[in-house]
PDB file of N, CA and C in Angstrom:
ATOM      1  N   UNK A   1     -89.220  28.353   7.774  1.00  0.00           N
ATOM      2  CA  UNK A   1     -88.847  29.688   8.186  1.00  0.00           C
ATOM      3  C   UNK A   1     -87.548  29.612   8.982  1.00  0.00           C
ATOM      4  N   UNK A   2     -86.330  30.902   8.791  1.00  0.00           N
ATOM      5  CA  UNK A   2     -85.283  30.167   9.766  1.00  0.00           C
ATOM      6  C   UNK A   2     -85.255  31.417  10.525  1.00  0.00           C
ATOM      7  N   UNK A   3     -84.819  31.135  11.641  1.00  0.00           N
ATOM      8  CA  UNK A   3     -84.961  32.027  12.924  1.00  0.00           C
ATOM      9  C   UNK A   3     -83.209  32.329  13.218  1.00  0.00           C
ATOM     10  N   UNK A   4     -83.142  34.147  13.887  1.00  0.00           N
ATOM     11  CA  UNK A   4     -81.912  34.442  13.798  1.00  0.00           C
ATOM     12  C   UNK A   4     -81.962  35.296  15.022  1.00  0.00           C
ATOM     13  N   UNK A   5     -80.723  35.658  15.354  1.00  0.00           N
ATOM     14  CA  UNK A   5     -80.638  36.715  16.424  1.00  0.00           C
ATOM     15  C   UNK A   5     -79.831  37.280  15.915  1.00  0.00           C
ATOM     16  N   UNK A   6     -79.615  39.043  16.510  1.00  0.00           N
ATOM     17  CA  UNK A   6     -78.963  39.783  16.319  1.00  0.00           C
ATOM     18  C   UNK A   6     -77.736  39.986  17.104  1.00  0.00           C
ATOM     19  N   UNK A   7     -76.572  39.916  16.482  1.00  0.00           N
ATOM     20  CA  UNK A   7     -75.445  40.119  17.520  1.00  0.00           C
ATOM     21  C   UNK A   7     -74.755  41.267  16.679  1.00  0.00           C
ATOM     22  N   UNK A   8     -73.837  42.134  17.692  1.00  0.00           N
ATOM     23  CA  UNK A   8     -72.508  43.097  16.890  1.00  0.00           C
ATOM     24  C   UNK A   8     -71.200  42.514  17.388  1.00  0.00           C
ATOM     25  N   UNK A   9     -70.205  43.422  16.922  1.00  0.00           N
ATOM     26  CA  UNK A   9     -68.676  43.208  17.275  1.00  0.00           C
ATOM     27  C   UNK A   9     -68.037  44.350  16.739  1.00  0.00           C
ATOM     28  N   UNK A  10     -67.394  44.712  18.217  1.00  0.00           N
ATOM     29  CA  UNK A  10     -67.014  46.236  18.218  1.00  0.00           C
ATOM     30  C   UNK A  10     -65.320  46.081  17.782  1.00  0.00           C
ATOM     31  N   UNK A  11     -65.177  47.276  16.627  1.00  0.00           N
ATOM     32  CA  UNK A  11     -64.196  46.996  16.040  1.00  0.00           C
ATOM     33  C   UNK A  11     -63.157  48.461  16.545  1.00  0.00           C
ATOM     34  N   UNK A  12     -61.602  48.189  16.829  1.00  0.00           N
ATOM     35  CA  UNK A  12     -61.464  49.817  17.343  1.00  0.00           C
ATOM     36  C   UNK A  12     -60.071  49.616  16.668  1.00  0.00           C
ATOM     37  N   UNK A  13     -59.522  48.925  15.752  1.00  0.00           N
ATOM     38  CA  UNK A  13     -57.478  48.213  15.282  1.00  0.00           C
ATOM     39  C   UNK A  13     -58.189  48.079  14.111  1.00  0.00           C
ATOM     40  N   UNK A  14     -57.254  47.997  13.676  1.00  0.00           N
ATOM     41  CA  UNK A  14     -56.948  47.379  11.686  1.00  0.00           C
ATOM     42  C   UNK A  14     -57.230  46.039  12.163  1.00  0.00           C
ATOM     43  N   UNK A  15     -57.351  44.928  11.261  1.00  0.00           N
ATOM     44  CA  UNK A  15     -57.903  43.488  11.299  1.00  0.00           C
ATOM     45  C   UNK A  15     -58.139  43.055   9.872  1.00  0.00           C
ATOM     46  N   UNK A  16     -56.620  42.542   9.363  1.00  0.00           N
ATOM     47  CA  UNK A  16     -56.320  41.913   8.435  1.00  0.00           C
ATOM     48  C   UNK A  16     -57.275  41.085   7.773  1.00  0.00           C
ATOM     49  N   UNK A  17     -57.776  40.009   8.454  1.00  0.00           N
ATOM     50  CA  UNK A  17     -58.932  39.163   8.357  1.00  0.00           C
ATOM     51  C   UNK A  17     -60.194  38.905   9.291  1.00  0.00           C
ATOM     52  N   UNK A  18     -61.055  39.804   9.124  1.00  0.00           N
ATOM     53  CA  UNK A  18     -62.022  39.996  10.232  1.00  0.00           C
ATOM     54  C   UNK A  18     -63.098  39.300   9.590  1.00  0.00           C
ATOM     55  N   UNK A  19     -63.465  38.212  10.741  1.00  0.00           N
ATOM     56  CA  UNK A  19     -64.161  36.778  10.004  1.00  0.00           C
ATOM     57  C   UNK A  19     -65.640  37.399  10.087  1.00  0.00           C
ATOM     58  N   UNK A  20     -66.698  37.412   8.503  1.00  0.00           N
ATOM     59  CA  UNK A  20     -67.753  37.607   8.886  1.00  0.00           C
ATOM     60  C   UNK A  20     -68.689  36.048   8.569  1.00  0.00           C
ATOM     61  N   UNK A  21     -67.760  34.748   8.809  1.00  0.00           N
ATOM     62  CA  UNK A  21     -68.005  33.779   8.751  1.00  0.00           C
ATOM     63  C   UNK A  21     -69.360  33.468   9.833  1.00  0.00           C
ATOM     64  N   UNK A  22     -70.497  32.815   9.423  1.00  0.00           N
ATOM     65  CA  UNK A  22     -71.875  32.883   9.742  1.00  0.00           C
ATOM     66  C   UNK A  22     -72.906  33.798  10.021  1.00  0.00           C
ATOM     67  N   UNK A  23     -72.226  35.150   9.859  1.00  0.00           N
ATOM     68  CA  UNK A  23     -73.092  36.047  10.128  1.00  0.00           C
ATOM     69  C   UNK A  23     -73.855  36.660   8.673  1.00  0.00           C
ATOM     70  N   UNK A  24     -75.060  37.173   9.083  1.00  0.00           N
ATOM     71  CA  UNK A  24     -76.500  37.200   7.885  1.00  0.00           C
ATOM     72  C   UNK A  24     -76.202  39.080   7.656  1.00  0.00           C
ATOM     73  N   UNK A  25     -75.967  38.867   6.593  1.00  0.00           N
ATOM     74  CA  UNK A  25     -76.460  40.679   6.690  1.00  0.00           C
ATOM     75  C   UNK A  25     -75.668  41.353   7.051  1.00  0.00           C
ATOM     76  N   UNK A  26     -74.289  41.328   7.000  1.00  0.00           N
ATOM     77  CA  UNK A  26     -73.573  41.740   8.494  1.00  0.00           C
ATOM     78  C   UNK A  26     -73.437  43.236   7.435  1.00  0.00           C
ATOM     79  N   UNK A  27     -73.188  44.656   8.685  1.00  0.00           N
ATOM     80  CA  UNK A  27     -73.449  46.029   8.389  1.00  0.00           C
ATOM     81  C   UNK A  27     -72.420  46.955   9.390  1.00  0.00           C
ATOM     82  N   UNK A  28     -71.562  47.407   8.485  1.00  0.00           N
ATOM     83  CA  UNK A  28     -70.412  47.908   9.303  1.00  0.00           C
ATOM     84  C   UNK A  28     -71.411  49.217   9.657  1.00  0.00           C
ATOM     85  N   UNK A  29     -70.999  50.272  10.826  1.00  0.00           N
ATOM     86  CA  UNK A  29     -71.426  51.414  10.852  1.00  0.00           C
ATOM     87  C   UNK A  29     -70.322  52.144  11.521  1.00  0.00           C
ATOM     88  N   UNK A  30     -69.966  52.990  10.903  1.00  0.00           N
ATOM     89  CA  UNK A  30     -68.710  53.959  11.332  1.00  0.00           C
ATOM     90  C   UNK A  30     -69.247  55.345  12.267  1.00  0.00           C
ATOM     91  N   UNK A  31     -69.154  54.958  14.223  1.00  0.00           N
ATOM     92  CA  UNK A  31     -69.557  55.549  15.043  1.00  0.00           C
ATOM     93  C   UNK A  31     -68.390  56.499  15.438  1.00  0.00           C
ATOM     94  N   UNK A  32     -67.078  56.201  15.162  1.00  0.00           N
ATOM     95  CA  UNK A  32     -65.817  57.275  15.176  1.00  0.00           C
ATOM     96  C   UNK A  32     -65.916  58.389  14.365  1.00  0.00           C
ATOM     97  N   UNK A  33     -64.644  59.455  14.496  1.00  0.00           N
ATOM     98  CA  UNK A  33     -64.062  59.962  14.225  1.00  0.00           C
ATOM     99  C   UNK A  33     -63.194  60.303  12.535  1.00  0.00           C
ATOM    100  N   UNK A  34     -62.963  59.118  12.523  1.00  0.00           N
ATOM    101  CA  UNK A  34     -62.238  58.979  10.927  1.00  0.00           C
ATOM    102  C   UNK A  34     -62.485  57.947  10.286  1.00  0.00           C
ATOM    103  N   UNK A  35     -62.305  58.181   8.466  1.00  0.00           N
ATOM    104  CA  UNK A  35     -62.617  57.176   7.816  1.00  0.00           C
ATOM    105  C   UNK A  35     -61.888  55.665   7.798  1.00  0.00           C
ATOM    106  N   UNK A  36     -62.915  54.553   7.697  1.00  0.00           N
ATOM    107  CA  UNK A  36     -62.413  53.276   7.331  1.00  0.00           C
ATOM    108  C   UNK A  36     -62.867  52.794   6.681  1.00  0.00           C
ATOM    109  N   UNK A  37     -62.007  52.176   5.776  1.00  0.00           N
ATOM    110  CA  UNK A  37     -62.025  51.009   5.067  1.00  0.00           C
ATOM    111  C   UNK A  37     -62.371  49.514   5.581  1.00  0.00           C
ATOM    112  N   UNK A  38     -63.531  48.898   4.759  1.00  0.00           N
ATOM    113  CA  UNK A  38     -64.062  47.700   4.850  1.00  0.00           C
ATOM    114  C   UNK A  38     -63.909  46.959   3.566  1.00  0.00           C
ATOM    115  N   UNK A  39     -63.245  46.087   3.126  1.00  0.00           N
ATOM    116  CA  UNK A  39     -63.286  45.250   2.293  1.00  0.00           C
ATOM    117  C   UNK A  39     -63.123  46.622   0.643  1.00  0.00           C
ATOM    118  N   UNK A  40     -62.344  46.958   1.091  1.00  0.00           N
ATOM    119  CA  UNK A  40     -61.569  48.125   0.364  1.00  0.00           C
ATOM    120  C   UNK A  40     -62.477  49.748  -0.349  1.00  0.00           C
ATOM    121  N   UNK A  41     -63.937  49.251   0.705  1.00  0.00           N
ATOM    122  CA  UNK A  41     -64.722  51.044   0.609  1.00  0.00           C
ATOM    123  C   UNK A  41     -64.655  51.151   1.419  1.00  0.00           C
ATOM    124  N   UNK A  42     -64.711  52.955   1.303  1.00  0.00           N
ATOM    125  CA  UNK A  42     -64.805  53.875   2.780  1.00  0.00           C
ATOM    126  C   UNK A  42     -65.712  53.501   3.427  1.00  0.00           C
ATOM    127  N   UNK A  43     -65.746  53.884   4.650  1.00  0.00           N
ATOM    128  CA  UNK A  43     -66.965  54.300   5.352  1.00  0.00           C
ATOM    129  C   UNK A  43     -66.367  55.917   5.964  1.00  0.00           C
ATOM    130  N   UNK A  44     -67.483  56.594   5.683  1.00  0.00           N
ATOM    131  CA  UNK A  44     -66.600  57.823   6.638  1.00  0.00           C
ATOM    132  C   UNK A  44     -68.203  57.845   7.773  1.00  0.00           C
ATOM    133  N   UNK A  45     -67.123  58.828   8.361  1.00  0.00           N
ATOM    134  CA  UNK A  45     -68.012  58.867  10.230  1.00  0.00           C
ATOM    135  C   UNK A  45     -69.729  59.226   9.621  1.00  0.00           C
ATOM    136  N   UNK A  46     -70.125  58.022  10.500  1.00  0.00           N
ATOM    137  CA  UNK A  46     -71.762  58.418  10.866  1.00  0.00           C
ATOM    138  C   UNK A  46     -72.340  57.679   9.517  1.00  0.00           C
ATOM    139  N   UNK A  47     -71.748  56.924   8.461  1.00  0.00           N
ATOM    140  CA  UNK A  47     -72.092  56.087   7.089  1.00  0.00           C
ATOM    141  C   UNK A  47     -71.953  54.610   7.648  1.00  0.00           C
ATOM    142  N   UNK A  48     -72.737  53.788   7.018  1.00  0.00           N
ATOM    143  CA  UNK A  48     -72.747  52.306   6.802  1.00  0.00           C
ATOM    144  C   UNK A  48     -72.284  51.731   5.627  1.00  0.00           C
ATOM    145  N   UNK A  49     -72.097  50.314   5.746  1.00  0.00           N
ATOM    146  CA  UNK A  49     -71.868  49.721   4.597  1.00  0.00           C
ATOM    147  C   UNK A  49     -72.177  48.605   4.932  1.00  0.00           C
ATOM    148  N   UNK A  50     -73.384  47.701   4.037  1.00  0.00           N
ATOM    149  CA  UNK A  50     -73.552  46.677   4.126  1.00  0.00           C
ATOM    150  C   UNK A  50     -72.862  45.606   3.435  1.00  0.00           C
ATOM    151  N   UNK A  51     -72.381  44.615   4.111  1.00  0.00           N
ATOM    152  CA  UNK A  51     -70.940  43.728   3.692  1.00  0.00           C
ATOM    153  C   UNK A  51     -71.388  42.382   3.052  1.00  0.00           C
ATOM    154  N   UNK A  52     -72.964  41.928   3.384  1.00  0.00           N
ATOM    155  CA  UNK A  52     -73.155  40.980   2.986  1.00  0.00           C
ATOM    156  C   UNK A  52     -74.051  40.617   1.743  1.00  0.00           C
ATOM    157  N   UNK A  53     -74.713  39.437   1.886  1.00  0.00           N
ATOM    158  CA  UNK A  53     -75.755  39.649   0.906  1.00  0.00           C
ATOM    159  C   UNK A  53     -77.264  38.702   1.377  1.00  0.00           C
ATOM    160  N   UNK A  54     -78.363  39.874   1.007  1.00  0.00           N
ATOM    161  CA  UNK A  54     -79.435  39.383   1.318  1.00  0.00           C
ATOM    162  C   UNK A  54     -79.501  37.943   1.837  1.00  0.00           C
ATOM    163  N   UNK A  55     -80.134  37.480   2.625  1.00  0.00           N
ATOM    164  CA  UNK A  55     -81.138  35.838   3.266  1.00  0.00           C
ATOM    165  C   UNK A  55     -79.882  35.268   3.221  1.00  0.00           C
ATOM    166  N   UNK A  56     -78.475  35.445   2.973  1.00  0.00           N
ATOM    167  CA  UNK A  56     -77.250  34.746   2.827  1.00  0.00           C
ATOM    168  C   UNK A  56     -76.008  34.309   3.855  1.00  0.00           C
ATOM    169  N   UNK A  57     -76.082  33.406   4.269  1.00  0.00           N
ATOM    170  CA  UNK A  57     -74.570  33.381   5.679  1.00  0.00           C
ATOM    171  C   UNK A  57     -73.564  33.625   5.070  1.00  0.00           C
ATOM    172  N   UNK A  58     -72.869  34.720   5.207  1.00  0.00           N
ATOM    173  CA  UNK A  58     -71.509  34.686   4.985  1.00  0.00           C
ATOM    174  C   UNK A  58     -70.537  33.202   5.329  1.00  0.00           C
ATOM    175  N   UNK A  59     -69.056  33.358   4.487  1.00  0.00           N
ATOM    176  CA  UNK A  59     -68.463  32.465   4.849  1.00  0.00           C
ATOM    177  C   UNK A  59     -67.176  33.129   4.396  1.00  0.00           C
ATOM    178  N   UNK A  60     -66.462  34.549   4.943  1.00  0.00           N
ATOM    179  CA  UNK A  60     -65.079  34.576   4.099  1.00  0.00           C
ATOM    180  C   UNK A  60     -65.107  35.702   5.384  1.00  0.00           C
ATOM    181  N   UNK A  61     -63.806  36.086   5.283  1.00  0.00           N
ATOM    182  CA  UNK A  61     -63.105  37.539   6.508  1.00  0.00           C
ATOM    183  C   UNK A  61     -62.999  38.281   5.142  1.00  0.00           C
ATOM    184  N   UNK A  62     -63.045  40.051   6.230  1.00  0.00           N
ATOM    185  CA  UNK A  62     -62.717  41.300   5.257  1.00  0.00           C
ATOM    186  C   UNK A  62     -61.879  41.782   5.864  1.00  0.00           C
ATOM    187  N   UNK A  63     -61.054  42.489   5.014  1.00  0.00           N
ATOM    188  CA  UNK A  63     -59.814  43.754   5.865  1.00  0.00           C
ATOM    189  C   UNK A  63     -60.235  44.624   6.126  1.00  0.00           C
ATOM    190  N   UNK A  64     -60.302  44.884   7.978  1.00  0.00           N
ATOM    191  CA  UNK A  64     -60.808  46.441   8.128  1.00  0.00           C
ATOM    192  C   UNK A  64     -59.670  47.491   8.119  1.00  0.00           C
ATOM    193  N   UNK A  65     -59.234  48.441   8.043  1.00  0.00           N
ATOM    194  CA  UNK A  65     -58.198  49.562   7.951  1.00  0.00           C
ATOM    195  C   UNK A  65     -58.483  50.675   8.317  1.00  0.00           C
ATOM    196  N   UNK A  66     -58.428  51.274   9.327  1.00  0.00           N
ATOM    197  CA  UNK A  66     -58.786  52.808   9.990  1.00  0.00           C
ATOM    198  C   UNK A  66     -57.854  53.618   9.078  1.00  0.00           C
ATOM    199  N   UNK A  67     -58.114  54.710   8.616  1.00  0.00           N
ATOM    200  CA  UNK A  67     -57.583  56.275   8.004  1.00  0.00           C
ATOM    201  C   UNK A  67     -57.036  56.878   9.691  1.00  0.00           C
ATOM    202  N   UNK A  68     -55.790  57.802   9.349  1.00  0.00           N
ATOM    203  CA  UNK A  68     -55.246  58.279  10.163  1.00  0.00           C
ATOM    204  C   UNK A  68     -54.554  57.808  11.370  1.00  0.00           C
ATOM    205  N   UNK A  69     -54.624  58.590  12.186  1.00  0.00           N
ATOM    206  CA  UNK A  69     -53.272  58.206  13.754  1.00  0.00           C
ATOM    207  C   UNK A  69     -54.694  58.264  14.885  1.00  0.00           C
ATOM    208  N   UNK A  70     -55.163  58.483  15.063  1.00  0.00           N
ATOM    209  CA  UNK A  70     -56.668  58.852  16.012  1.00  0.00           C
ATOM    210  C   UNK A  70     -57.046  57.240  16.635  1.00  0.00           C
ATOM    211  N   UNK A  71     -56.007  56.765  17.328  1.00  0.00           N
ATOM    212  CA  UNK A  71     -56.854  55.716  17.857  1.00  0.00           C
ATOM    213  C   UNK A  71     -58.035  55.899  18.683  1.00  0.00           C
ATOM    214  N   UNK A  72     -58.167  57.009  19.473  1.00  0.00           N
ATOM    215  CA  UNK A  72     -59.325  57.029  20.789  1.00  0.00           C
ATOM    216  C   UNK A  72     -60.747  57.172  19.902  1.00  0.00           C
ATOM    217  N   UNK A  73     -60.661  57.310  18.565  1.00  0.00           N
ATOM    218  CA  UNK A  73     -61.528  57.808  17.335  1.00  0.00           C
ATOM    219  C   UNK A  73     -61.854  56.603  16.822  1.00  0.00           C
ATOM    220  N   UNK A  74     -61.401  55.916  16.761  1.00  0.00           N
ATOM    221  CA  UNK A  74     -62.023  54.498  16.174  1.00  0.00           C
ATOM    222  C   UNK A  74     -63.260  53.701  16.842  1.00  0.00           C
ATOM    223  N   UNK A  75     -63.959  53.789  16.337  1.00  0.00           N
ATOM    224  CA  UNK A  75     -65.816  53.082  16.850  1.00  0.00           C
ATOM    225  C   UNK A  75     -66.366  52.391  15.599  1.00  0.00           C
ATOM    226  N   UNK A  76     -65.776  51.604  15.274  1.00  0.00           N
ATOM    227  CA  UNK A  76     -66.352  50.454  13.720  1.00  0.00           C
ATOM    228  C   UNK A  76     -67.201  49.579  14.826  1.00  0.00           C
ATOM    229  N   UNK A  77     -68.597  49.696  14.322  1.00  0.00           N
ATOM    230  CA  UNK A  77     -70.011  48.219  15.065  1.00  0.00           C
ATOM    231  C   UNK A  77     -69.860  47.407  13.600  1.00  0.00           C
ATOM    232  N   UNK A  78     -70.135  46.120  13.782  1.00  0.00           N
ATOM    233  CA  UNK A  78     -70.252  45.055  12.865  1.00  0.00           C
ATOM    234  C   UNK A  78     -71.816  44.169  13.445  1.00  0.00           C
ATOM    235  N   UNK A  79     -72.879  45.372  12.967  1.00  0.00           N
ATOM    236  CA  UNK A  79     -74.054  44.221  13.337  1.00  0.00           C
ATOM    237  C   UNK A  79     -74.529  43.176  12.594  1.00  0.00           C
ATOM    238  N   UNK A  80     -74.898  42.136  12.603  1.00  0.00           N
ATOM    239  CA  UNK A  80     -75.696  40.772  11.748  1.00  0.00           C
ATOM    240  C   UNK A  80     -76.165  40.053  12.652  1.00  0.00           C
ATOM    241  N   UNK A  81     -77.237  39.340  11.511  1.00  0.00           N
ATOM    242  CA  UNK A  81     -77.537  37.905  12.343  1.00  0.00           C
ATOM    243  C   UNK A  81     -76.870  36.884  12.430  1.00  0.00           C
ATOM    244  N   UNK A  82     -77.700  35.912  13.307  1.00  0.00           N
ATOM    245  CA  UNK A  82     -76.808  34.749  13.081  1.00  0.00           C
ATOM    246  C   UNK A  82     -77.892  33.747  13.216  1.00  0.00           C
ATOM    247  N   UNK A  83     -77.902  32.774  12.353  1.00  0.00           N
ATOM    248  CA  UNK A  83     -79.216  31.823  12.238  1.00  0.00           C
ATOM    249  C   UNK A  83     -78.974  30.776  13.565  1.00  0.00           C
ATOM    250  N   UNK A  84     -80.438  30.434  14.108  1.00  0.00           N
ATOM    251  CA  UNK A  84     -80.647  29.871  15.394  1.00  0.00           C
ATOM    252  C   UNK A  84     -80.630  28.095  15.206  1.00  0.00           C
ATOM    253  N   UNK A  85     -82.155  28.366  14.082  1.00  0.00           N
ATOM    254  CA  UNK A  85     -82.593  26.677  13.800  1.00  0.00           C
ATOM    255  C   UNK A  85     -83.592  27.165  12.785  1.00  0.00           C
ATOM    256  N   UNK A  86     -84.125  25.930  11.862  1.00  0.00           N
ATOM    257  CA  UNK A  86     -84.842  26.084  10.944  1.00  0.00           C
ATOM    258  C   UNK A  86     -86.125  25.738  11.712  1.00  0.00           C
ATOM    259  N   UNK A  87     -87.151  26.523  11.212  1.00  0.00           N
ATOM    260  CA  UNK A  87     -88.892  26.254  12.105  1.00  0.00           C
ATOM    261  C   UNK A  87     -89.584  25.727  11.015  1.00  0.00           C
TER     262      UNK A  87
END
């Protein structure tokens, strides 16, 4: 059985290569104002997008890209796991 914890990473800039290197599951959720782009789909405000893939550690970065001029509007969460140890 492998054991994980939950961590996020609060996203608020564009980020060319935003590493979702070891993280399980990882799940953008768009808490702003305006739409962004994750790995080239929208998210518009108050939508998710799940970035990874099932029981799987990532190992690559995505381009995030905010829509519009609205910086105080930008609230991108990046929640996943991250595996602990195997039980």
């Amino acid at each position: 059985m492998l054991k994980a914890t939950l961590g996020f990473r609060k996203i608020k800039e564009d980020v060319d290569n935003f590493s979702i290197k070891g993280m399980i599951e990882p799940t953008f959720y768009n808490f702003g104002d305006e739409n962004v782009r994750v790995l080239h789909s929208v998210i518009k405000p108050g939508e998710s997008f799940l970035a990874g893939v099932a029981n799987m550690v990532m190992d690559n970065d995505v381009p995030v890209v905010f829509e519009g001029t609205n910086k105080q509007g930008r609230n991108l969460m990046c929640y996943f796991g991250s595996m602990v140890q195997n039980c």
